[in-house]
PDB file of N, CA and C in Angstrom:
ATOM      1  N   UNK A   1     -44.987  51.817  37.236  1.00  0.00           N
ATOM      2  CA  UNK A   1     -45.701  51.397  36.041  1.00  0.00           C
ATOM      3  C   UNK A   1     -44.715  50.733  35.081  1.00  0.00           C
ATOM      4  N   UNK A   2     -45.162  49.322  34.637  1.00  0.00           N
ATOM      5  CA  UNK A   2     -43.960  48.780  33.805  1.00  0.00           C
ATOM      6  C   UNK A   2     -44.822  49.096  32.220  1.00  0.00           C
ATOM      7  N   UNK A   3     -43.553  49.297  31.558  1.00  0.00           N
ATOM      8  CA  UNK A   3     -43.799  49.394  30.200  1.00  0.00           C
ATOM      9  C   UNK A   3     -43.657  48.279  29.430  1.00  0.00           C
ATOM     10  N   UNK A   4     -44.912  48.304  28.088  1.00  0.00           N
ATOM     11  CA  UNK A   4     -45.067  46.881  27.490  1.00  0.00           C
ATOM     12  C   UNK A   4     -43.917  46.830  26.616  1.00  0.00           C
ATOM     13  N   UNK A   5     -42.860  45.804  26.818  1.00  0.00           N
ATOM     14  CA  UNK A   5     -42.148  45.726  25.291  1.00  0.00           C
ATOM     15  C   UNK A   5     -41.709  44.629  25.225  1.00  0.00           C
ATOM     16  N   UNK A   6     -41.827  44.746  24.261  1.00  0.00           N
ATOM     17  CA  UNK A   6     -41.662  42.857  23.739  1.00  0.00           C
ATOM     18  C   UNK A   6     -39.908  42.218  24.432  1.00  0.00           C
ATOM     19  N   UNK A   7     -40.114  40.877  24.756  1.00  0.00           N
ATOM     20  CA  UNK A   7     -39.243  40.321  24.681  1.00  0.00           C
ATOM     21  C   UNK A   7     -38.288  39.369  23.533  1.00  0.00           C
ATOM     22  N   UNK A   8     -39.173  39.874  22.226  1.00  0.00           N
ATOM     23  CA  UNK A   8     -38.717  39.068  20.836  1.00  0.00           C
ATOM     24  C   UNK A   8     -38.025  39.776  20.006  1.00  0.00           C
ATOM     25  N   UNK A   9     -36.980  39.684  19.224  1.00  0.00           N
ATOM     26  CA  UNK A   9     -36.825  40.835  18.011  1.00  0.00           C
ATOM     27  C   UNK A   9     -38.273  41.047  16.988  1.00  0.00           C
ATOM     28  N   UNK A  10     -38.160  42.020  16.928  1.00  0.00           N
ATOM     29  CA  UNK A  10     -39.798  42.192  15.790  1.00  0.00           C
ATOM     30  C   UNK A  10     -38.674  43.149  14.799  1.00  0.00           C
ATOM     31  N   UNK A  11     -39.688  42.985  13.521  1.00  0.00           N
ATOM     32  CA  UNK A  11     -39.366  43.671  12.385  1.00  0.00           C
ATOM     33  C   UNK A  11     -39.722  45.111  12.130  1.00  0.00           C
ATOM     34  N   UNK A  12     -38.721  45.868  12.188  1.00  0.00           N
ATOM     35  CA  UNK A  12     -39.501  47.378  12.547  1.00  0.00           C
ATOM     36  C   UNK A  12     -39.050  48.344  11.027  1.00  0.00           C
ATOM     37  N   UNK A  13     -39.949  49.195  10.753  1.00  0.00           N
ATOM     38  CA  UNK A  13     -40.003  49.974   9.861  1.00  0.00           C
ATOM     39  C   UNK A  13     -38.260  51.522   9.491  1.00  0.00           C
ATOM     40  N   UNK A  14     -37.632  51.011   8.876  1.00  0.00           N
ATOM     41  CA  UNK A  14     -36.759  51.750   8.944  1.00  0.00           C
ATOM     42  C   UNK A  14     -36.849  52.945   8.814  1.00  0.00           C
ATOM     43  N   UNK A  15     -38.068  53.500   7.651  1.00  0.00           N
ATOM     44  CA  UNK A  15     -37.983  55.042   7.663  1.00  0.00           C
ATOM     45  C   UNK A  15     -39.102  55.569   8.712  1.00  0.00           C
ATOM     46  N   UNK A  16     -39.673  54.724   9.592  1.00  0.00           N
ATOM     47  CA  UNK A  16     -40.124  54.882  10.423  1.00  0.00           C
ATOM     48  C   UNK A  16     -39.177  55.652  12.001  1.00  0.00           C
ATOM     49  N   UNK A  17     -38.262  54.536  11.983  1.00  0.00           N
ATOM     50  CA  UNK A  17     -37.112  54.811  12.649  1.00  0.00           C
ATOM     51  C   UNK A  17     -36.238  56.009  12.312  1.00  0.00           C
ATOM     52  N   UNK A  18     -35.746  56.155  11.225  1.00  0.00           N
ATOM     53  CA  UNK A  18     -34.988  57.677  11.170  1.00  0.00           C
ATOM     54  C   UNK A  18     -36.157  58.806  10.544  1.00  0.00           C
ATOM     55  N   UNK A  19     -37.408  58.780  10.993  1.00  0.00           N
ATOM     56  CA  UNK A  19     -38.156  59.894  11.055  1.00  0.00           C
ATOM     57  C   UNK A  19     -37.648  60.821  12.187  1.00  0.00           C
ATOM     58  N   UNK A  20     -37.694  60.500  13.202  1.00  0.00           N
ATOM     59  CA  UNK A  20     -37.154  61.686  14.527  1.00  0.00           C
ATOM     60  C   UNK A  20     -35.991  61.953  14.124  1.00  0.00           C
ATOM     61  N   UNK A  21     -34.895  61.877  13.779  1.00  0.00           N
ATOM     62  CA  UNK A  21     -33.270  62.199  12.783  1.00  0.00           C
ATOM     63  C   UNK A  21     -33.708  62.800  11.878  1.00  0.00           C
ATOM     64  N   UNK A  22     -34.028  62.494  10.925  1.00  0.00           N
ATOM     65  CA  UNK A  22     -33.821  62.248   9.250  1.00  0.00           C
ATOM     66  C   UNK A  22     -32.909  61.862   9.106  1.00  0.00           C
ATOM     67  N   UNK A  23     -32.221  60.746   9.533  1.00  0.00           N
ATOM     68  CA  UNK A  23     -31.322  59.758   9.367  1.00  0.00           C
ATOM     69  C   UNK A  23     -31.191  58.661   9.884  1.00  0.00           C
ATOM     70  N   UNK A  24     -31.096  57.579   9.238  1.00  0.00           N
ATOM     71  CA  UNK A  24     -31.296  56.299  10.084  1.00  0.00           C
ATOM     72  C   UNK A  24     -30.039  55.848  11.160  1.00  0.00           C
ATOM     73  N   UNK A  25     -29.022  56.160  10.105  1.00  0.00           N
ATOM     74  CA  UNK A  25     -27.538  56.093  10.752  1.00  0.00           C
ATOM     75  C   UNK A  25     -27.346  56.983  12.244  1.00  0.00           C
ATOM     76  N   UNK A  26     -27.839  58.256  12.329  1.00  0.00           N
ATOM     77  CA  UNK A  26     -27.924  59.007  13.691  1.00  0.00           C
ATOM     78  C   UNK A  26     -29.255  58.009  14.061  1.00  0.00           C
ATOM     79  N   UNK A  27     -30.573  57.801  13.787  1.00  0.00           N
ATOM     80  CA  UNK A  27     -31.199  57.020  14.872  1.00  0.00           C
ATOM     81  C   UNK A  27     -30.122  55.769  15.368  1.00  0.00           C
ATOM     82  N   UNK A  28     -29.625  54.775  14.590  1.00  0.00           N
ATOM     83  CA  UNK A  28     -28.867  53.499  15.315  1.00  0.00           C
ATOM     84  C   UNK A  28     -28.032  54.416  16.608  1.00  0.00           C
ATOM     85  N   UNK A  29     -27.260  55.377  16.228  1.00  0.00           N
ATOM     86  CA  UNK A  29     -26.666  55.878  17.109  1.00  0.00           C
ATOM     87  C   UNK A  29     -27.092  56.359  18.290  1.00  0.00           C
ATOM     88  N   UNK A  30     -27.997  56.713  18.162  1.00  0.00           N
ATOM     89  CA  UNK A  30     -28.524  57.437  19.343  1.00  0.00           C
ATOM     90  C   UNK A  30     -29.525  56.070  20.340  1.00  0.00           C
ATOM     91  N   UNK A  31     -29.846  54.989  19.320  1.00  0.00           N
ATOM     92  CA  UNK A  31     -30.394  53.641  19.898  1.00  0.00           C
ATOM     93  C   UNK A  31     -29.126  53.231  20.656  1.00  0.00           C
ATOM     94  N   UNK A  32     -28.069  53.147  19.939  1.00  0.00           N
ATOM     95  CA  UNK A  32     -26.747  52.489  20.853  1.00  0.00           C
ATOM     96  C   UNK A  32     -26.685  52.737  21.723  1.00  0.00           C
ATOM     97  N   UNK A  33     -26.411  54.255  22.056  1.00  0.00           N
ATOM     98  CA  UNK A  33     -25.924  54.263  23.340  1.00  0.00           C
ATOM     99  C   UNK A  33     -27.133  54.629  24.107  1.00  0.00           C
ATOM    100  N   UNK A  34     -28.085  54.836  24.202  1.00  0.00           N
ATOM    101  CA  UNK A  34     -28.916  54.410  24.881  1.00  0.00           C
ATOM    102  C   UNK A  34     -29.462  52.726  25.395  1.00  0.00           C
ATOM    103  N   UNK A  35     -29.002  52.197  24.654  1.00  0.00           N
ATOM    104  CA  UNK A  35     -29.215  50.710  25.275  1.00  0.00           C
ATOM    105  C   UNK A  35     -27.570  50.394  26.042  1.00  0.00           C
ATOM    106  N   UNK A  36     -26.501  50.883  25.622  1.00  0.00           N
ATOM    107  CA  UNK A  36     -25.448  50.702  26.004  1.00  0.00           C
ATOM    108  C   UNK A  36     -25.868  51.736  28.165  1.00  0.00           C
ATOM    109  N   UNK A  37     -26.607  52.548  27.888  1.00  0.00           N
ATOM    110  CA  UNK A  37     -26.725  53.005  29.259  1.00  0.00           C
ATOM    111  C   UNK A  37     -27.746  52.243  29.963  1.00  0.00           C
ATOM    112  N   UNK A  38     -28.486  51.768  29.315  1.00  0.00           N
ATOM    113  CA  UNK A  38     -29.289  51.202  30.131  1.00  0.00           C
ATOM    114  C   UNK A  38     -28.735  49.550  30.748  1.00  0.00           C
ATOM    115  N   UNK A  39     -28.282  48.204  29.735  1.00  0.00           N
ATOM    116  CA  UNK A  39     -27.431  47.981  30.164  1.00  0.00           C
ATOM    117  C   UNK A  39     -26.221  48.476  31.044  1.00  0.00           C
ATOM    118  N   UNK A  40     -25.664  48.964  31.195  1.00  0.00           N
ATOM    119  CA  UNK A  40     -25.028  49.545  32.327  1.00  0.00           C
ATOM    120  C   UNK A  40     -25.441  49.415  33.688  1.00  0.00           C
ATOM    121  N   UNK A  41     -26.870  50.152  33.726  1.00  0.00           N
ATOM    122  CA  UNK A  41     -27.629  50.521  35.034  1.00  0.00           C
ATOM    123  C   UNK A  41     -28.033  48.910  35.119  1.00  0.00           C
ATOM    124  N   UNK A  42     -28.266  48.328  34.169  1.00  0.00           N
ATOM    125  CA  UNK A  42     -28.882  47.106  34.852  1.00  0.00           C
ATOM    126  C   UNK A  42     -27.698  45.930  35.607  1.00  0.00           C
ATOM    127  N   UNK A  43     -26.474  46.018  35.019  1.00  0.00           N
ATOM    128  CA  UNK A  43     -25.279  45.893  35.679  1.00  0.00           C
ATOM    129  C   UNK A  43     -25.302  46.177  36.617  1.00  0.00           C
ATOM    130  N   UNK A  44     -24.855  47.473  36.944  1.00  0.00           N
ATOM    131  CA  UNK A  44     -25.022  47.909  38.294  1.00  0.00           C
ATOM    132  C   UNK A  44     -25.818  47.094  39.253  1.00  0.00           C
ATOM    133  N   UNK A  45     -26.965  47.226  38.882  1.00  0.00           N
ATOM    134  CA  UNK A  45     -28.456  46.793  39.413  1.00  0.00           C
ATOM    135  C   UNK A  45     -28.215  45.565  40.249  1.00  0.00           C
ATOM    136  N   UNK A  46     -27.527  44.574  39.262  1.00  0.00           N
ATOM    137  CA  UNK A  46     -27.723  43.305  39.221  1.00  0.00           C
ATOM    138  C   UNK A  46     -26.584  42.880  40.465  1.00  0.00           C
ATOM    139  N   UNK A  47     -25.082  43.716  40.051  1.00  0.00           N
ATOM    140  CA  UNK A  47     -24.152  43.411  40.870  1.00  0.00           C
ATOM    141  C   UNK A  47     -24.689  43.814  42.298  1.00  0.00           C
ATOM    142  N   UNK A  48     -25.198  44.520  42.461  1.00  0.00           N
ATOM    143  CA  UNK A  48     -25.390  45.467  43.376  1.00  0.00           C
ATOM    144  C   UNK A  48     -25.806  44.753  44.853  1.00  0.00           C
ATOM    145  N   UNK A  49     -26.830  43.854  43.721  1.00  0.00           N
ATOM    146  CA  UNK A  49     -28.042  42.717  44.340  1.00  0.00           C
ATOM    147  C   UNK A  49     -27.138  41.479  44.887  1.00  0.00           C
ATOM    148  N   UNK A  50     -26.768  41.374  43.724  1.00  0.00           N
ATOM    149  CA  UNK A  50     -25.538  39.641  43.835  1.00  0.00           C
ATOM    150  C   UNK A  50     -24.483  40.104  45.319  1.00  0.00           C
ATOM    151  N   UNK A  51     -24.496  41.082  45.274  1.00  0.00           N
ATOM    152  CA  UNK A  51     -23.264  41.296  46.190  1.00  0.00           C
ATOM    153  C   UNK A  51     -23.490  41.122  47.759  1.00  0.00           C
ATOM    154  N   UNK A  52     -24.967  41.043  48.129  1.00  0.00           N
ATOM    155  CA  UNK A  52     -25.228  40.491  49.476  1.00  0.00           C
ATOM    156  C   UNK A  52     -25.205  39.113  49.372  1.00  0.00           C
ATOM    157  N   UNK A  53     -25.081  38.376  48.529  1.00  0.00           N
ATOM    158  CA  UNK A  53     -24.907  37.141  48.511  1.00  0.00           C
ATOM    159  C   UNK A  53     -22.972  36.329  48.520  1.00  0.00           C
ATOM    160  N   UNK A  54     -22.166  37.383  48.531  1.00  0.00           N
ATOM    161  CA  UNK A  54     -21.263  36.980  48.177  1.00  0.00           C
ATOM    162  C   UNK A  54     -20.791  36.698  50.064  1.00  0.00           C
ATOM    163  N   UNK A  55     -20.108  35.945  49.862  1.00  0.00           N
ATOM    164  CA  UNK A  55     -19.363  34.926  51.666  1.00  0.00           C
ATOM    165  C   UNK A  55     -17.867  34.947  50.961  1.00  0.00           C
ATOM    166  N   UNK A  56     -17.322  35.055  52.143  1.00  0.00           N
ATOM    167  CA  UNK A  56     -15.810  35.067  51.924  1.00  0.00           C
ATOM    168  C   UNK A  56     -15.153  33.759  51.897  1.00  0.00           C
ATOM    169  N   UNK A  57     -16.074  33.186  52.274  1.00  0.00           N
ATOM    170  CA  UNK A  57     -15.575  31.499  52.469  1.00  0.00           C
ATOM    171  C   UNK A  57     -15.506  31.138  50.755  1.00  0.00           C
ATOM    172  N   UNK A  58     -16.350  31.688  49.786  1.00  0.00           N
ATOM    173  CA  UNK A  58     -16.496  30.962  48.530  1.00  0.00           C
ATOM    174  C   UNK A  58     -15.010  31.471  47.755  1.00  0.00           C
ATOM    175  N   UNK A  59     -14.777  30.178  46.801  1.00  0.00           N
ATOM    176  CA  UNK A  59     -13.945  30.051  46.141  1.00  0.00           C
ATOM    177  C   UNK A  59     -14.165  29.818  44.920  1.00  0.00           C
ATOM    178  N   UNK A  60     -13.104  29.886  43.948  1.00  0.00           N
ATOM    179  CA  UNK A  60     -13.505  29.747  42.363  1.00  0.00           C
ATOM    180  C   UNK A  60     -14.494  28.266  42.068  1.00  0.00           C
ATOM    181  N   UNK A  61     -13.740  27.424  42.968  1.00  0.00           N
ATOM    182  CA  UNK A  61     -13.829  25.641  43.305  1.00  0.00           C
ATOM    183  C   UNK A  61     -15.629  25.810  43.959  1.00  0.00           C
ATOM    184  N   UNK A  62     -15.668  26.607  45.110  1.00  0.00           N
ATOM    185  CA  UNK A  62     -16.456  26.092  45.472  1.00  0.00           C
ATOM    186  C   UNK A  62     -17.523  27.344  46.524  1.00  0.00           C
ATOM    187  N   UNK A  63     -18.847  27.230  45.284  1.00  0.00           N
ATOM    188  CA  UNK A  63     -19.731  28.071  45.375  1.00  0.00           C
ATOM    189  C   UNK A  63     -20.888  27.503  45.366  1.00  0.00           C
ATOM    190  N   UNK A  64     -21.517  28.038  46.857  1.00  0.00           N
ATOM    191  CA  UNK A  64     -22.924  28.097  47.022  1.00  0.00           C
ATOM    192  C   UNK A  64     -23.982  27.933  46.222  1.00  0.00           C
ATOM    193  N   UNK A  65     -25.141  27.457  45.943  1.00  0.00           N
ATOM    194  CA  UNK A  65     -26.102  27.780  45.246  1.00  0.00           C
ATOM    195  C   UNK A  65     -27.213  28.231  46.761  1.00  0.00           C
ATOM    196  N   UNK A  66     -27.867  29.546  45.909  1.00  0.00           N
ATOM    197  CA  UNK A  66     -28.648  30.051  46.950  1.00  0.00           C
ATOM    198  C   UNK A  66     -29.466  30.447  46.184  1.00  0.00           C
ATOM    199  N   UNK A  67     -31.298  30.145  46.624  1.00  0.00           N
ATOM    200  CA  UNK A  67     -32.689  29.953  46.139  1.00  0.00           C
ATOM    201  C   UNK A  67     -32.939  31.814  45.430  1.00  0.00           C
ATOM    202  N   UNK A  68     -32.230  32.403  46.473  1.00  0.00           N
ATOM    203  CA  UNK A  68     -33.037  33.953  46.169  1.00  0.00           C
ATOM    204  C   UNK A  68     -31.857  34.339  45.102  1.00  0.00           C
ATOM    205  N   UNK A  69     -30.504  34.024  45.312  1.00  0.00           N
ATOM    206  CA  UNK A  69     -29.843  34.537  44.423  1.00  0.00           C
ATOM    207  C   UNK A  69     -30.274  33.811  42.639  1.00  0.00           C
ATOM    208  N   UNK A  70     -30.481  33.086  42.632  1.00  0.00           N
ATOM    209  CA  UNK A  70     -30.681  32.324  41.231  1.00  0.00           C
ATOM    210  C   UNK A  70     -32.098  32.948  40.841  1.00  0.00           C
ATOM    211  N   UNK A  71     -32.994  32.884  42.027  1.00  0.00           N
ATOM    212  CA  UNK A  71     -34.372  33.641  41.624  1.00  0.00           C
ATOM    213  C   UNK A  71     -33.612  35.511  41.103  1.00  0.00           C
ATOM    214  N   UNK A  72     -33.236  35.673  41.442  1.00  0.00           N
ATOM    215  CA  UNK A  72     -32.689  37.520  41.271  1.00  0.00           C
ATOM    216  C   UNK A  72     -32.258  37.492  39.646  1.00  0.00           C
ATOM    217  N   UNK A  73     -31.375  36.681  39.571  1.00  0.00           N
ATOM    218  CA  UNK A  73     -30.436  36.292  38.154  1.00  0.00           C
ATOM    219  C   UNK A  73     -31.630  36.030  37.076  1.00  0.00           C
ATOM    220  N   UNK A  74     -32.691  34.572  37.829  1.00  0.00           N
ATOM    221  CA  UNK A  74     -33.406  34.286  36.761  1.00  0.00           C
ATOM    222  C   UNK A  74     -34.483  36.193  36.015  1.00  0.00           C
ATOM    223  N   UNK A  75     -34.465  36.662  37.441  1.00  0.00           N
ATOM    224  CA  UNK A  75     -35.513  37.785  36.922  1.00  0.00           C
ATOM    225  C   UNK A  75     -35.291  38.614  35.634  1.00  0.00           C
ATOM    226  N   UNK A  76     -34.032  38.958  36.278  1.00  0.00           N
ATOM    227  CA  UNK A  76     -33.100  39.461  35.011  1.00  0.00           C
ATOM    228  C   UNK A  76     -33.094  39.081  33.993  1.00  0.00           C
ATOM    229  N   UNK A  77     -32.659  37.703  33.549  1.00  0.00           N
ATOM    230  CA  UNK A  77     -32.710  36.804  32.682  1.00  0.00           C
ATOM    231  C   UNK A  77     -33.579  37.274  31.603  1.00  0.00           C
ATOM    232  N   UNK A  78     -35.180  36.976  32.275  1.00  0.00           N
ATOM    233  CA  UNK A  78     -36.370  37.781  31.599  1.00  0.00           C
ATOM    234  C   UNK A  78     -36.649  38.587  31.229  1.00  0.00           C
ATOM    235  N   UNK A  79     -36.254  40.046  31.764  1.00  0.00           N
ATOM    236  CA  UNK A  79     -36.234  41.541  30.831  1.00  0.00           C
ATOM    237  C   UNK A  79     -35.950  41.232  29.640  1.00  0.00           C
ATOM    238  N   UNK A  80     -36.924  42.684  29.217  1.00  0.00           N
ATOM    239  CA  UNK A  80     -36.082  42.843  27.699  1.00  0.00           C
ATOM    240  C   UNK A  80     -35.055  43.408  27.596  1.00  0.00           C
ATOM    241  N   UNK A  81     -34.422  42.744  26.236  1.00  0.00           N
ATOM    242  CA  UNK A  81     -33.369  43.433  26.802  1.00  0.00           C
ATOM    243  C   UNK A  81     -32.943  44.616  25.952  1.00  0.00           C
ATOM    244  N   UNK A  82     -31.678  45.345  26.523  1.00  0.00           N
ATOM    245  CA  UNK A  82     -31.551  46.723  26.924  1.00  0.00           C
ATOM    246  C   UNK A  82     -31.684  47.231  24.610  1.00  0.00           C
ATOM    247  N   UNK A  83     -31.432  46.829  23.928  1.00  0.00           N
ATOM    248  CA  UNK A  83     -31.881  47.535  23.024  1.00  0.00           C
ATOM    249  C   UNK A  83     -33.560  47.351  22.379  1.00  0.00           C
ATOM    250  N   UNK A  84     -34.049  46.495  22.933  1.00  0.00           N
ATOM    251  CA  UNK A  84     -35.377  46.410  22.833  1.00  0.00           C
ATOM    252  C   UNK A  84     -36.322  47.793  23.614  1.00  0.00           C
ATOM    253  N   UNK A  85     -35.420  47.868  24.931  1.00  0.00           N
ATOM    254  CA  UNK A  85     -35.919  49.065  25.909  1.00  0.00           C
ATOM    255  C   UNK A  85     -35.694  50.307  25.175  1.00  0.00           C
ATOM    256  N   UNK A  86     -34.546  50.612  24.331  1.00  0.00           N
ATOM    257  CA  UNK A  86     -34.055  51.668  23.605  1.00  0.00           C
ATOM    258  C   UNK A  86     -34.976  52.220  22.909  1.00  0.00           C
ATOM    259  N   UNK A  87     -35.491  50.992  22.076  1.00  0.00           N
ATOM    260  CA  UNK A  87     -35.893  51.171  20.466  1.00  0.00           C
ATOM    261  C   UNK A  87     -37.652  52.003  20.715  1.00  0.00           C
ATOM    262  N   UNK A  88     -38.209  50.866  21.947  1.00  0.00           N
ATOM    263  CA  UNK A  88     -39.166  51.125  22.625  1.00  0.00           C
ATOM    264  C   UNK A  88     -39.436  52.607  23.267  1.00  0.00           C
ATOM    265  N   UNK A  89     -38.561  52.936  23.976  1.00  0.00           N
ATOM    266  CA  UNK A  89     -38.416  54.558  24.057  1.00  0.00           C
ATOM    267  C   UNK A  89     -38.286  55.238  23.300  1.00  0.00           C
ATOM    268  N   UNK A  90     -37.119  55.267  22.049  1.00  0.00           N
ATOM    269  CA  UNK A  90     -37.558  55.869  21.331  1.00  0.00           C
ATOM    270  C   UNK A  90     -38.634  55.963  19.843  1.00  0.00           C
ATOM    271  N   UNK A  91     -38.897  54.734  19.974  1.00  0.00           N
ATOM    272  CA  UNK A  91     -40.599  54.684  19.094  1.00  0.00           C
ATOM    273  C   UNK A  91     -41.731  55.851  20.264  1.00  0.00           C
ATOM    274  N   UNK A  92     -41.693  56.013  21.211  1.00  0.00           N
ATOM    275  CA  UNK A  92     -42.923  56.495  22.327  1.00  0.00           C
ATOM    276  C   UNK A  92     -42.344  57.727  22.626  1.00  0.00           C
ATOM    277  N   UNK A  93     -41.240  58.469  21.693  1.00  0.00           N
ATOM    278  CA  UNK A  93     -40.716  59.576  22.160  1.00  0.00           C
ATOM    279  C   UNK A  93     -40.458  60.072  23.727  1.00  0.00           C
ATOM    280  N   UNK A  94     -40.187  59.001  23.959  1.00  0.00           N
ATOM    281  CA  UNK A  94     -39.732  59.053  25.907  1.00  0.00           C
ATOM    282  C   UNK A  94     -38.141  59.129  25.760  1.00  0.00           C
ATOM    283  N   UNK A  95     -37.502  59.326  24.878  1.00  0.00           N
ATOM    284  CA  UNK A  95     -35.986  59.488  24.850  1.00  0.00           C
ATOM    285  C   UNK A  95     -35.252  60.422  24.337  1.00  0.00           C
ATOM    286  N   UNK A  96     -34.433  61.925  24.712  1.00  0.00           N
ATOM    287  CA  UNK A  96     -34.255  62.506  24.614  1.00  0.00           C
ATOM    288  C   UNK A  96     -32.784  62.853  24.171  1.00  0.00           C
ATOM    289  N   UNK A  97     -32.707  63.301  23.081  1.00  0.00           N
ATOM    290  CA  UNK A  97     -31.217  63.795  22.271  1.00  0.00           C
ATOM    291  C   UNK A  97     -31.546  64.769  21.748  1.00  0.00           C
ATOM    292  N   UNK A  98     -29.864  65.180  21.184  1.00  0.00           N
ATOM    293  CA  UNK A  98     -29.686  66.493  20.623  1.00  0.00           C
ATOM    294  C   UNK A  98     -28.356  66.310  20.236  1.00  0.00           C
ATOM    295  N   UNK A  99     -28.099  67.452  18.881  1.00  0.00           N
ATOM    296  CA  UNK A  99     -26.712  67.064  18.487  1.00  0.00           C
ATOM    297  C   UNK A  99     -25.950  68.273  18.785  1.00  0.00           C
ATOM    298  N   UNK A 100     -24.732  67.524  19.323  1.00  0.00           N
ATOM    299  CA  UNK A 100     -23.733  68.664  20.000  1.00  0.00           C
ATOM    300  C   UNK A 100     -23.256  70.028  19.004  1.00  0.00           C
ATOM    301  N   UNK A 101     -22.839  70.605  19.326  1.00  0.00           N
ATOM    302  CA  UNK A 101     -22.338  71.716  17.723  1.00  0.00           C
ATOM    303  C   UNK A 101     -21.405  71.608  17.854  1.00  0.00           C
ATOM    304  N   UNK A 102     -21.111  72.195  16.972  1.00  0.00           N
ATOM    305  CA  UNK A 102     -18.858  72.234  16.757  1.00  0.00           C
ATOM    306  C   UNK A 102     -18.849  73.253  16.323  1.00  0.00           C
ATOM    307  N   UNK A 103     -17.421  73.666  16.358  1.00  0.00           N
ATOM    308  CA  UNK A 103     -16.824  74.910  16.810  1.00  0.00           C
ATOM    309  C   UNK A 103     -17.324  76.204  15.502  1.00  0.00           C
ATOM    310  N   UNK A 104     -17.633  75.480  14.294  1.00  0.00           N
ATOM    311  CA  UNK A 104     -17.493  75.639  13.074  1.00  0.00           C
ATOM    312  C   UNK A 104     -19.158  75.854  12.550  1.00  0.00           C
ATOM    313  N   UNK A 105     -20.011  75.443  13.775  1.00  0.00           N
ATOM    314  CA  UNK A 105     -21.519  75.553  13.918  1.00  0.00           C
ATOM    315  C   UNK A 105     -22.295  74.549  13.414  1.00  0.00           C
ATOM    316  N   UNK A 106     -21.342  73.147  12.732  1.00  0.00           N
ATOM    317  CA  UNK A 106     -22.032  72.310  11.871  1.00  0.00           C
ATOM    318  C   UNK A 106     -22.416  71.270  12.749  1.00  0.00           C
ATOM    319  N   UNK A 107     -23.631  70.493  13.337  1.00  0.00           N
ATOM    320  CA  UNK A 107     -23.976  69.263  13.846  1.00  0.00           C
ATOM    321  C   UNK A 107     -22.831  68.512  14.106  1.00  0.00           C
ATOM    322  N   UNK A 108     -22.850  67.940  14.997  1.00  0.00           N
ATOM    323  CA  UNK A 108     -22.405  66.230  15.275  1.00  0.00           C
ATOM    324  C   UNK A 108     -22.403  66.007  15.924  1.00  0.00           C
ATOM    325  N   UNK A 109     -22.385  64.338  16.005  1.00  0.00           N
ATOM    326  CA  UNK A 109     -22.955  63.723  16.306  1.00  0.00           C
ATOM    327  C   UNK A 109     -21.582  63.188  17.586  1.00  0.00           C
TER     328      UNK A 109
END
């Protein structure tokens, strides 16, 4: 099941956003690195894919163009991207945090 999320920046409600915190500064944070992981995986993803395409014959000089590999790249291309996916999860409460404790019992982050 793909989830709807925009491919545009939209204008989003800030105290909307640090409602699940009560802080906006811990929501960005917790948006970061959640788009920072998801990027990641889509890295992965992507290399993962590209990498049956790679021939030992190619050189910096001189590289192939191949129909499925450019179709793979273009797909990608199209996602949203990875902090749009973030923001999106966590507007739909599909994204899950918690703040670590310290030694001293006080939050952080």
């Amino acid at each position: 099941m793909e989830k709807k999320i925009p491919t545009n920046t939209i204008t989003r409600d800030i105290k909307a956003l640090s409602q699940p915190t009560g802080n906006i500064y811990e929501s960005v944070v917790i948006l970061s690195r959640r788009a920072n992981q998801i990027a990641l995986a889509e890295k992965k993803e992507l290399s993962k894919k590209l990498e049956d395409f790679k021939n030992e014959r190619d050189t910096k000089d001189e590289v192939f163009e191949n129909k499925e590999q450019i179709e793979i790249s273009k797909y990608y291309e199209r996602q949203p991207k990875p902090d749009l996916v973030a923001i999106a999860e966590f507007e739909n409460d599909e994204l899950y945090f918690r703040k670590a404790k310290a030694e001293d019992g006080e939050g952080v982050e």
